[in-house]
Protein backbone atom coordinates (compact mmCIF):
# COMPACT_ATOMS: atom_id res chain seq x y z
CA UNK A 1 -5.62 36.50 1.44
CA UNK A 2 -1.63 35.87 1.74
CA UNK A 3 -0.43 34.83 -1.59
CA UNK A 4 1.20 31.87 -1.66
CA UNK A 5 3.39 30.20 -4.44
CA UNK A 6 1.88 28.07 -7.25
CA UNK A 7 4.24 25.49 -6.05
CA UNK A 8 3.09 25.68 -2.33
CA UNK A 9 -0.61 26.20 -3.43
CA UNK A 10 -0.52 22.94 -5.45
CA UNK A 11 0.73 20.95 -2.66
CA UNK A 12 -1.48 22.44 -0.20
CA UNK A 13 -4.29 21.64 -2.26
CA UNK A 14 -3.29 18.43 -2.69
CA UNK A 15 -3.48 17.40 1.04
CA UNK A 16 -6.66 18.49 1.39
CA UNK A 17 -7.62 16.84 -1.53
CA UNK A 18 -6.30 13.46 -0.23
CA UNK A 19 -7.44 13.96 3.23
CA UNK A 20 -10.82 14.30 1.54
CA UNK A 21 -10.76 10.72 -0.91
CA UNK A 22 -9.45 9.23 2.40
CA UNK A 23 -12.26 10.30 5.31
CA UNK A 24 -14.91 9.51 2.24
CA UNK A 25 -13.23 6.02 2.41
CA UNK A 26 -13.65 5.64 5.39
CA UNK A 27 -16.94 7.23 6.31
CA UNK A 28 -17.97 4.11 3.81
CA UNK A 29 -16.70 1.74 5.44
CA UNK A 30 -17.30 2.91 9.20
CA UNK A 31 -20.87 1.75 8.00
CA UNK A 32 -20.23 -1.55 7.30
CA UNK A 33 -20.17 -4.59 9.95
CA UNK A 34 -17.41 -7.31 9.31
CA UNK A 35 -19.67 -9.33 6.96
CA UNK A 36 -20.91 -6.33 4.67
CA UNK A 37 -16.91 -5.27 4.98
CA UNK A 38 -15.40 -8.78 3.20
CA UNK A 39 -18.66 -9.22 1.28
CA UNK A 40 -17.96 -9.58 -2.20
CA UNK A 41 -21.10 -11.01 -4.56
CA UNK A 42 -18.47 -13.32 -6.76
CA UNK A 43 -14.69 -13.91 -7.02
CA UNK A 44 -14.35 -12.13 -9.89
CA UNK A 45 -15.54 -8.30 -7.40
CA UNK A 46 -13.65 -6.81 -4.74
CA UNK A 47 -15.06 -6.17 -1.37
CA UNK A 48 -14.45 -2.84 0.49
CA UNK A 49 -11.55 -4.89 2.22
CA UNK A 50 -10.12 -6.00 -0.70
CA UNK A 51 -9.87 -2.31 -1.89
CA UNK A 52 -8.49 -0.79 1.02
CA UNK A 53 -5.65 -3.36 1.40
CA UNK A 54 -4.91 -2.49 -2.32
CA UNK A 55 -5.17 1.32 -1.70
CA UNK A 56 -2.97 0.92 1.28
CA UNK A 57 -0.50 -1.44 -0.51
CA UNK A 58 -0.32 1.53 -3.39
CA UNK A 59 0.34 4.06 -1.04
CA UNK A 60 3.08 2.02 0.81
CA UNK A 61 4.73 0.95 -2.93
CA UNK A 62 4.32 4.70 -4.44
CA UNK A 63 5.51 7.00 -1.57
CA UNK A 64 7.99 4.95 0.20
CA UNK A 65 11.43 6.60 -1.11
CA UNK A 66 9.49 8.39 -3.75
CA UNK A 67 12.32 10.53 -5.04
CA UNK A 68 14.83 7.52 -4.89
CA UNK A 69 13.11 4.54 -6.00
CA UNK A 70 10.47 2.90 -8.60
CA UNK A 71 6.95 3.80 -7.51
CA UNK A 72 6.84 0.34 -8.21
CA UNK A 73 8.45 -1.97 -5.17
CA UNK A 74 10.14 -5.26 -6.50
CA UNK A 75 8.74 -6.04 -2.67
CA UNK A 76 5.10 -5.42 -3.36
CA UNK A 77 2.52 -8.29 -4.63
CA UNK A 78 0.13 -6.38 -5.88
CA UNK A 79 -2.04 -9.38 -6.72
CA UNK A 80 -2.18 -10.51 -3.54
CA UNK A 81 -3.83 -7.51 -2.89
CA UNK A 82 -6.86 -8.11 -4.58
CA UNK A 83 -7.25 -11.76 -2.63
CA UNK A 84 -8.73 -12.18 0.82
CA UNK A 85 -6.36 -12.10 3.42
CA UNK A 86 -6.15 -13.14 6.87
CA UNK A 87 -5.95 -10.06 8.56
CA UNK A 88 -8.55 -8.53 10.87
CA UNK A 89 -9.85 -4.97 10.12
CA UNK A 90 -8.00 -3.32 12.91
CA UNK A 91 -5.21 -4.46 11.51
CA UNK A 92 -6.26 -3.43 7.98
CA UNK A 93 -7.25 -0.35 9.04
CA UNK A 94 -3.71 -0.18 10.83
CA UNK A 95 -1.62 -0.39 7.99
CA UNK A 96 -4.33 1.78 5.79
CA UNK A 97 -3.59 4.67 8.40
CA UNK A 98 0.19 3.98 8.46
CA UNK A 99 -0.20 4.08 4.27
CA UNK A 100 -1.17 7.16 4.01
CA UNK A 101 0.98 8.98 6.47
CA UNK A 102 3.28 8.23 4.12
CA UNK A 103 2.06 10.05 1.78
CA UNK A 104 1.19 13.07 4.02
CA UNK A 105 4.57 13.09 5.96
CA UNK A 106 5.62 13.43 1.68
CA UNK A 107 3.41 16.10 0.90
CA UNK A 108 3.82 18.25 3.79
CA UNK A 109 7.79 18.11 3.12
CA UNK A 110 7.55 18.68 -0.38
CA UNK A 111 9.29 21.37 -1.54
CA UNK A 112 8.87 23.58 -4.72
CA UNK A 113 11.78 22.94 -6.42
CA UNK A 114 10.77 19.54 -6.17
CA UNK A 115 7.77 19.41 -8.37
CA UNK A 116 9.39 19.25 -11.35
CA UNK A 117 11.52 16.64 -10.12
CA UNK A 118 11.41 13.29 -12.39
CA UNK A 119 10.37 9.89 -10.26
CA UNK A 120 9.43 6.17 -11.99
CA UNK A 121 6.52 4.47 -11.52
CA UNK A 122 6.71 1.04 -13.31
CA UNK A 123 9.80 2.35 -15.09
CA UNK A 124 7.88 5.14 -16.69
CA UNK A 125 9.40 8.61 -15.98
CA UNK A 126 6.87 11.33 -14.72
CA UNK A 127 7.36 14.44 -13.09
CA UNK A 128 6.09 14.68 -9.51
CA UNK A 129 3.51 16.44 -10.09
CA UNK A 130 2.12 14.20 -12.69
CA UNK A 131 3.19 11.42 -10.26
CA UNK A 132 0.60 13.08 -7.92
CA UNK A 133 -1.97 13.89 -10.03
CA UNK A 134 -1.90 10.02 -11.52
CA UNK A 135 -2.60 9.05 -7.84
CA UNK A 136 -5.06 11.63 -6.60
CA UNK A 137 -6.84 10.24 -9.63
CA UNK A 138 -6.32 6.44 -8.69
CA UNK A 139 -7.50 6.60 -5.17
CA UNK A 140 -10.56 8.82 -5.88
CA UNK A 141 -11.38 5.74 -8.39
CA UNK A 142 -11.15 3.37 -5.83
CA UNK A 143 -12.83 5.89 -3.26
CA UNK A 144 -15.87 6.06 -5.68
CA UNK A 145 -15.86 2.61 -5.38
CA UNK A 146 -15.37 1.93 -1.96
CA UNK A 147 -18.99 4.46 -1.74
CA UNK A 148 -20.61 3.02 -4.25
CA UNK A 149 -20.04 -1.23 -2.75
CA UNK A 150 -21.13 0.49 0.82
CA UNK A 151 -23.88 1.93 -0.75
CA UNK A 152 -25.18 -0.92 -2.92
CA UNK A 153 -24.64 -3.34 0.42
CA UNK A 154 -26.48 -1.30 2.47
CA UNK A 155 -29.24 -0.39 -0.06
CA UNK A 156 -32.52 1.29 1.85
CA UNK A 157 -30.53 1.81 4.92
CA UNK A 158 -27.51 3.97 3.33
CA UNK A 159 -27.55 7.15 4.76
CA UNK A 160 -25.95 9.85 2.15
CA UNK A 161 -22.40 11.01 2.72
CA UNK A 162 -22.87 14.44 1.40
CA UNK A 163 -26.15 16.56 0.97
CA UNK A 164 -29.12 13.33 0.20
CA UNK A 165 -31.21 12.74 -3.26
CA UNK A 166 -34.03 15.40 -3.31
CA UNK A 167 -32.56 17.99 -0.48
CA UNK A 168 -30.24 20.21 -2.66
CA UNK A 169 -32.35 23.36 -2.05
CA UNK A 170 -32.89 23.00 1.18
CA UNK A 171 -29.44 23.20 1.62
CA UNK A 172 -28.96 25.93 -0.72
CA UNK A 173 -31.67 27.84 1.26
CA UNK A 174 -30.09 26.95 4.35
CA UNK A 175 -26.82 28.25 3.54
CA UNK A 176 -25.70 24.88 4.55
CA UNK A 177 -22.90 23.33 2.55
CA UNK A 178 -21.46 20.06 2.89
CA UNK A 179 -17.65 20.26 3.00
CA UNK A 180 -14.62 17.71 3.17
């Protein structure tokens, strides 16, 4: 194995780590038609929609001039965020793709020196790699949700994401391992 920096370890990690929140995201919500997508059961839940146009609004706010500006855009409504809009999914889906290059164009240009660099988010000062760890931590919240709404709408007809209830062994036996 090459040794690598802890610097360029940490932010290689990181991709893969957001690469992985985002395709369970999405493998969620691949499984939904338009209804179960918008479906919410009252006003006061999100849908799957509703969450991704809020993840997607958070990436565009946090990682747009990251090193130059408040994580927090005087441009961004975040409340509208969590309000049905009228925009399709391919649209959505659009802007959640164009969201998150931003973030991977970021990490993949991050340097070292960087990470101890001091950004804002809301006005509060955090090093980047706080800054990063804050949002690995938001988005897997809001991934774990995203999973959990697909699951619950699809009830008896989810199909598991990663190794299903009651097959652990025969994965284990298999030598078969389940991997972002």
């Amino acid at each position: 194995m090459v040794e690598k920096s802890i610097g360029l370890h940490f932010s290689t990690t990181l991709v893969v780590e957001f690469r992985k929140l985002k395709q369970l995201s999405e493998k969620a919500a691949e499984r939904l038609d338009e209804n179960e997508f918008s479906f919410r059961e009252s006003e006061n839940e999100n849908s799957v929609k509703i969450l991704v146009q809020h993840v997607a609004g958070n990436l565009i706010s946090r990682f747009t001039d990251f090193f130059t500006t408040d994580g927090e855009k005087p441009w961004r409504n975040r409340d509208s965020e969590f309000e049905e809009q009228d925009i399709s999914r391919k649209e959505l889906m659009n802007k959640w793709e164009s969201a998150w290059k931003i973030l991977f164009t970021l990490l993949e240009n991050l340097k070292e020196k960087e990470l101890a660099s001091v950004i804002k988010i809301r006005g509060e000062e955090l090093t980047v790699v706080q800054a990063l760890l804050r949002q690995l931590s938001h988005y897997g919240y809001h991934s774990g949700q995203i999973v959990q709404l697909a699951k619950k709408i699809k009830g008896e007809r989810w199909e598991s994401l990663s190794i299903p209830k009651g097959r652990s062994s025969e994965f284990m036996n298999n030598g078969k391992y389940l991997r972002g």
